[in-house]
Protein backbone atom coordinates (compact mmCIF):
# COMPACT_ATOMS: atom_id res chain seq x y z
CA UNK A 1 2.48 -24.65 -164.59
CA UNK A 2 5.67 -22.13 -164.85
CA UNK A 3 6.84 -19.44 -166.19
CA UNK A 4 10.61 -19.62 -167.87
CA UNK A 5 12.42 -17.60 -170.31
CA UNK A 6 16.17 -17.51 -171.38
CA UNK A 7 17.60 -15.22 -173.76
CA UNK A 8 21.17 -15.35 -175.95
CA UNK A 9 22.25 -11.37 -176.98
CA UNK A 10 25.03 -10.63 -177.96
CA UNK A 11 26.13 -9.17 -174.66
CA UNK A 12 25.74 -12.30 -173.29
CA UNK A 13 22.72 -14.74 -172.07
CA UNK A 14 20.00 -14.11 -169.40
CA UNK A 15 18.22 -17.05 -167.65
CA UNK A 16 14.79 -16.43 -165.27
CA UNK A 17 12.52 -18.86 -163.90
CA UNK A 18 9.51 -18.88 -161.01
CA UNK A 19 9.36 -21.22 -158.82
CA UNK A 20 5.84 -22.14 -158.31
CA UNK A 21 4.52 -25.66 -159.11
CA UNK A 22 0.70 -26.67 -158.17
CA UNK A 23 -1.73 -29.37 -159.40
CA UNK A 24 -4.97 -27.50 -158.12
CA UNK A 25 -5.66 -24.14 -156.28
CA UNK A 26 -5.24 -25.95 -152.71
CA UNK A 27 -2.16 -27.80 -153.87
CA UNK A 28 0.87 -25.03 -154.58
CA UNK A 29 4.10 -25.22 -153.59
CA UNK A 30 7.78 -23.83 -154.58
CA UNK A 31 10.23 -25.95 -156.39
CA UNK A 32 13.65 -24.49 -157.69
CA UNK A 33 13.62 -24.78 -162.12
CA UNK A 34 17.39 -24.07 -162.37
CA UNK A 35 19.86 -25.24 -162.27
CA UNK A 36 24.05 -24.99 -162.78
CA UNK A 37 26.75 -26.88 -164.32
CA UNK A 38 30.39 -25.09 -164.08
CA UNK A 39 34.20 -25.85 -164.05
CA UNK A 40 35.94 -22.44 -163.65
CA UNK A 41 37.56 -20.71 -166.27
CA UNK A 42 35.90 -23.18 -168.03
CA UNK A 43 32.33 -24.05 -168.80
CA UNK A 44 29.31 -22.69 -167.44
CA UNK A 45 25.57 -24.08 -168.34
CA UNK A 46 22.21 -23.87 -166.95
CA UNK A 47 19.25 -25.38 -167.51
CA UNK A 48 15.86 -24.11 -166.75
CA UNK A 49 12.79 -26.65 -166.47
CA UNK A 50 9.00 -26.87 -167.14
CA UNK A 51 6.59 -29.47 -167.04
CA UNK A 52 5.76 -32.63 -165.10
CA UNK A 53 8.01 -32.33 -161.77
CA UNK A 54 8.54 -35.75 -161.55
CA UNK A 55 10.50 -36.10 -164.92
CA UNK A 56 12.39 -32.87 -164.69
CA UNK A 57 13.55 -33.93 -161.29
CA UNK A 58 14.76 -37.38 -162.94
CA UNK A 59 16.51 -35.68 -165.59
CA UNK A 60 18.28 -33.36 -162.91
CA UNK A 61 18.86 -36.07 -160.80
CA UNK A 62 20.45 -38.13 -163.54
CA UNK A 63 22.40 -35.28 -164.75
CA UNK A 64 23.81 -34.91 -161.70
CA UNK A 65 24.59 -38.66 -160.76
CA UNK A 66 26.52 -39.38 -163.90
CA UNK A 67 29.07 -36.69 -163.15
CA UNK A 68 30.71 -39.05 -160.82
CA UNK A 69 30.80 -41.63 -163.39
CA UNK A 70 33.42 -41.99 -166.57
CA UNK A 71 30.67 -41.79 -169.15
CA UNK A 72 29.81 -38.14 -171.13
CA UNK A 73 28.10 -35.60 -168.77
CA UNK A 74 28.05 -32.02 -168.95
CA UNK A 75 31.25 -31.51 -167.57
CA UNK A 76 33.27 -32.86 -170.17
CA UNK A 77 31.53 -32.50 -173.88
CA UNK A 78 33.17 -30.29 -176.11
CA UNK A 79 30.23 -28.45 -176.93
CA UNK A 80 26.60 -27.28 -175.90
CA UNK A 81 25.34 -28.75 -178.99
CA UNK A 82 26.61 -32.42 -177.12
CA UNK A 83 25.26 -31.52 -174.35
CA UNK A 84 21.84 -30.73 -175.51
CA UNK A 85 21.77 -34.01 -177.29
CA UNK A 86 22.47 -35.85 -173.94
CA UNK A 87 19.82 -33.56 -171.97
CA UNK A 88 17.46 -34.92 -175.09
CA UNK A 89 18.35 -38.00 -174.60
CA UNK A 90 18.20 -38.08 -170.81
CA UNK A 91 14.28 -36.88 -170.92
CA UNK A 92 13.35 -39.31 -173.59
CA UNK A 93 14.89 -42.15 -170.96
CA UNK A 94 13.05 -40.99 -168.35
CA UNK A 95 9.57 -40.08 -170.10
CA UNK A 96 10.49 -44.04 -171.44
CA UNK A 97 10.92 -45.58 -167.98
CA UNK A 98 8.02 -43.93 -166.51
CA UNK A 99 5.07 -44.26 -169.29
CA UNK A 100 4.08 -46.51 -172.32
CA UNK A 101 6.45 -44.92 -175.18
CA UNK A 102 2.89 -45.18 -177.42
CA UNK A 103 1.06 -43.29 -175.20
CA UNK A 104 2.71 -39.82 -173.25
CA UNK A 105 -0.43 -39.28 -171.08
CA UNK A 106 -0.74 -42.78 -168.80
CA UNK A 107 -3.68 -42.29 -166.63
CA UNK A 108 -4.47 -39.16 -167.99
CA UNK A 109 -1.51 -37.49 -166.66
CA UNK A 110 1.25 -35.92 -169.05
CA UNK A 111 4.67 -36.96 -168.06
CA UNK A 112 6.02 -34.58 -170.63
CA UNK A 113 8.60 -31.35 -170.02
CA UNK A 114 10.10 -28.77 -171.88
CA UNK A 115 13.72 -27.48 -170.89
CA UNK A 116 15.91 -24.57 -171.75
CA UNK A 117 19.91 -25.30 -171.49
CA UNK A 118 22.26 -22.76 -172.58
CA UNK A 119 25.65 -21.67 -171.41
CA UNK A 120 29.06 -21.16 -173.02
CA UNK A 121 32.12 -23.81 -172.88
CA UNK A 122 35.79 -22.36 -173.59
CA UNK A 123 36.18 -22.07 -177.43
CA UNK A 124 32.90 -21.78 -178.47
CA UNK A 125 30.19 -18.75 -177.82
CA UNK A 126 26.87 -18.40 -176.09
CA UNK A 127 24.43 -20.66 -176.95
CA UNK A 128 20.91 -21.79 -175.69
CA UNK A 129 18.94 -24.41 -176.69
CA UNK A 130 15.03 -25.26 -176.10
CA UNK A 131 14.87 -28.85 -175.56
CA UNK A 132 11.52 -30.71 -176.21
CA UNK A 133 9.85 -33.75 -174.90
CA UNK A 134 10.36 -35.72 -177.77
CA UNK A 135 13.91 -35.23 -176.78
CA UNK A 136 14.24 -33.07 -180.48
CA UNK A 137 15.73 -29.54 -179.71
CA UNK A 138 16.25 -25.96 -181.39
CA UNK A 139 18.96 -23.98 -181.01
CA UNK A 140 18.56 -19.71 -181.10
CA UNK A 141 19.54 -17.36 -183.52
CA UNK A 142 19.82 -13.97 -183.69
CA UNK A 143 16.45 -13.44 -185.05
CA UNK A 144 14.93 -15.26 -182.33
CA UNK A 145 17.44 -15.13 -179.83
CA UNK A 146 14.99 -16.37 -176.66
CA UNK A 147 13.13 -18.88 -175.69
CA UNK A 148 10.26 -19.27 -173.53
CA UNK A 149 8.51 -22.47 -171.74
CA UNK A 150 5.43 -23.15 -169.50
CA UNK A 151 3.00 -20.66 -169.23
CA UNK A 152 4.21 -17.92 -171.90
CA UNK A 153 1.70 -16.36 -173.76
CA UNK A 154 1.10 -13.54 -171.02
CA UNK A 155 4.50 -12.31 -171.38
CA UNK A 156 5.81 -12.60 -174.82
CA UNK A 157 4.52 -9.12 -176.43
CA UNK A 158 6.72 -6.66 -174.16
CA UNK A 159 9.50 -9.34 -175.03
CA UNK A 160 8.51 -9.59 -178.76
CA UNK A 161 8.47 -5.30 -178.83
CA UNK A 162 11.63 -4.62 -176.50
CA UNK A 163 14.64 -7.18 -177.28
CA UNK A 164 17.11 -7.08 -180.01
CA UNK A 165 19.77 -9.45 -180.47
CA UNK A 166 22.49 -6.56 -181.08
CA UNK A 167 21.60 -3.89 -179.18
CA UNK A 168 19.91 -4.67 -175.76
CA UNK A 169 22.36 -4.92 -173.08
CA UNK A 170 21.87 -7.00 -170.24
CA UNK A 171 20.35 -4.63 -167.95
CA UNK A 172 17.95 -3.48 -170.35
CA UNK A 173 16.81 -7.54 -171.02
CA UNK A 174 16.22 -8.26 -166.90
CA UNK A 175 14.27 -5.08 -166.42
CA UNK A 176 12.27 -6.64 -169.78
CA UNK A 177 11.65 -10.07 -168.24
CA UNK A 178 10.89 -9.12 -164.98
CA UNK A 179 7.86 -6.73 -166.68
CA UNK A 180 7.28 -10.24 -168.89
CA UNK A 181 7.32 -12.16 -165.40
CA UNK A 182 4.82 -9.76 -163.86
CA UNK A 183 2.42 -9.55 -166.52
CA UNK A 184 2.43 -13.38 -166.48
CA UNK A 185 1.96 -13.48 -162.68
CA UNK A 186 -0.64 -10.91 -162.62
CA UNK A 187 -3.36 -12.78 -165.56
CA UNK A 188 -2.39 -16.48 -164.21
CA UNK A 189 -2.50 -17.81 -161.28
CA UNK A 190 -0.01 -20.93 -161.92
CA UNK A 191 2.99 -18.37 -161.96
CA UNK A 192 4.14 -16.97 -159.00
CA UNK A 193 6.98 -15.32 -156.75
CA UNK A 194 9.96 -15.79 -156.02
CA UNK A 195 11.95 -15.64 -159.22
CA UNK A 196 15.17 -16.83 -159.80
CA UNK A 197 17.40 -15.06 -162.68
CA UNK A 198 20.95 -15.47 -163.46
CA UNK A 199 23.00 -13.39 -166.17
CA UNK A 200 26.43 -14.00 -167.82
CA UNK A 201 28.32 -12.14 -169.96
CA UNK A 202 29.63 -13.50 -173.14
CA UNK A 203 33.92 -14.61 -172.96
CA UNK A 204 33.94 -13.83 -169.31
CA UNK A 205 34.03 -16.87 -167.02
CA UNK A 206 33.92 -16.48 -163.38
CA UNK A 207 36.15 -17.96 -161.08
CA UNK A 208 32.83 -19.60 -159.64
CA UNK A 209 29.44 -18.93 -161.19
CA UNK A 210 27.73 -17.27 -158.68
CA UNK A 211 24.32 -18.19 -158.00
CA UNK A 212 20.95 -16.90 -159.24
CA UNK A 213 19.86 -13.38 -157.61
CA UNK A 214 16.34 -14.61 -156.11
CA UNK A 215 13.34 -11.99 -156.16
CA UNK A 216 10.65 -12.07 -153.24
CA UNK A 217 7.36 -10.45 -152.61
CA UNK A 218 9.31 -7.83 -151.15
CA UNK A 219 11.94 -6.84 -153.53
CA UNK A 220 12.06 -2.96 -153.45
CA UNK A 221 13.30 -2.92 -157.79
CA UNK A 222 10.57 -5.39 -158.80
CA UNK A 223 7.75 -3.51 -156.65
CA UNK A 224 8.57 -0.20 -158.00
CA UNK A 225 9.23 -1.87 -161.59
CA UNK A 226 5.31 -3.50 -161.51
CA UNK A 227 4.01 0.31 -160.01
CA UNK A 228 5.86 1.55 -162.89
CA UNK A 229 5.21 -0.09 -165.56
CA UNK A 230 1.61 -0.11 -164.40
CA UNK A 231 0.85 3.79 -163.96
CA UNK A 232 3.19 4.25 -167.62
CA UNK A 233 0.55 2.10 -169.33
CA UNK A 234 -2.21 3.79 -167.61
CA UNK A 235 -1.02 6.84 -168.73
CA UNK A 236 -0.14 6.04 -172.20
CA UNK A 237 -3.46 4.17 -172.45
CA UNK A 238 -5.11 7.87 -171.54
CA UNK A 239 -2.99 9.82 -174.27
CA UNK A 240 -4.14 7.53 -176.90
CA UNK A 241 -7.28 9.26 -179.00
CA UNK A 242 -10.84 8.09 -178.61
CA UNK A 243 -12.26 6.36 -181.75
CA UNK A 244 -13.71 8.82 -184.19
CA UNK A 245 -16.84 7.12 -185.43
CA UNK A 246 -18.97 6.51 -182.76
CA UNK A 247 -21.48 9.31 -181.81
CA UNK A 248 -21.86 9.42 -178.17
């Protein structure tokens, strides 16, 4: 299991992923779940990943491999809408290859993954994508403008109560996913430290996309973030008023 989420506001688009991985509680390890696509001045895209490691490491891997070639690859589509159709299409070719196209759980093991791919190409504005399995995909709006995948129900109310499309800068948003992250961490097991987040502001390209900021165990802001968000809902939870109708 992970833990991904990637958001599109209008001050531009915020990507965070964990990068723990296990199939059992004496089988974990750390895998890296994104990943960058750039050309200076001119395109930059990212795609976070979820799911069986074998396929999203195929789809990486073939991602990757056909930038050398002269076919389309995410380097040279006009548009993040083209290049979440070829990220669809690269996961259906893989799940394909590597299962019976009736049957997505071969052995009783799912070979299916979930991916988030979102960026901004010259001429066009933000956009993110959630990519499915099925190789389908849905594109945010402003009224849902993020996306989460693997394990997300731990972390989507402070998300669900804090962001706004319009008004929450990008500060704001990382201090909110980071809570979302440690909320996740702290009821499931499958989620863990370090976490990788990335944030890019809308119509400003870097000379070269710089890489994610990576948060350990250690990390002095996410520490005091998790003692503070912890004693503020302790607190809050005290200063709320005892129900009136039972007698003690």
């Amino acid at each position: 299991m992970t833990y991904c989420v990637a958001m599109r506001l209008r001050a531009g688009l915020l990507f965070a992923s964990d990068t723990r991985t296990n199939a059992g509680v004496d089988h974990i390890a750390s895998f890296r779940k994104m990943h960058q696509f750039q050309i200076p001045h001119q395109r930059e895209i990212v795609v976070l990943t979820a799911g069986n490691l074998a396929t999203t490491q195929s789809v990486i891997s073939l991602l990757n491999q056909r930038l050398k070639g002269d076919g389309e690859h995410l380097l040279n589509l006009p548009s993040l809408y083209d290049a979440a159709v070829l990220l669809g299409r690269t996961v259906r070719e893989v799940i394909d290859r590597d299962t019976d196209p009736l049957d997505r759980r071969s052995n009783n093991v799912d070979f299916g993954a979930n991916f988030l791919l979102g960026g901004q190409i010259k001429g066009e504005g933000p956009r993110l994508f959630h990519v499915y399995p099925q190789g389908n995909f849905i594109e945010a709006t402003e009224d849902t403008p993020y996306f989460q995948i693997g394990e997300s129900k731990y972390g989507k109310p402070i998300i669900d109560r804090v962001i706004d499309y319009d008004t929450t800068p990008l500060d704001e948003a990382a201090k909110c996913t980071l809570v979302s992250f440690d909320s996740t961490i702290r009821s499931n097991l499958s989620v863990g430290l370090p976490i990788d987040m990335l944030m890019l502001r809308a119509n400003q390209f870097e000379m070269a996309m710089k890489p994610p900021h990576r948060i350990g165990r250690d990390d002095p802001y996410f520490l005091a973030l998790r003692d503070g968000w912890s004693a503020g809902l302790r607190r809050v939870f005290d200063e709320l008023p005892n129900e009136p109708w039972f007698d003690a």
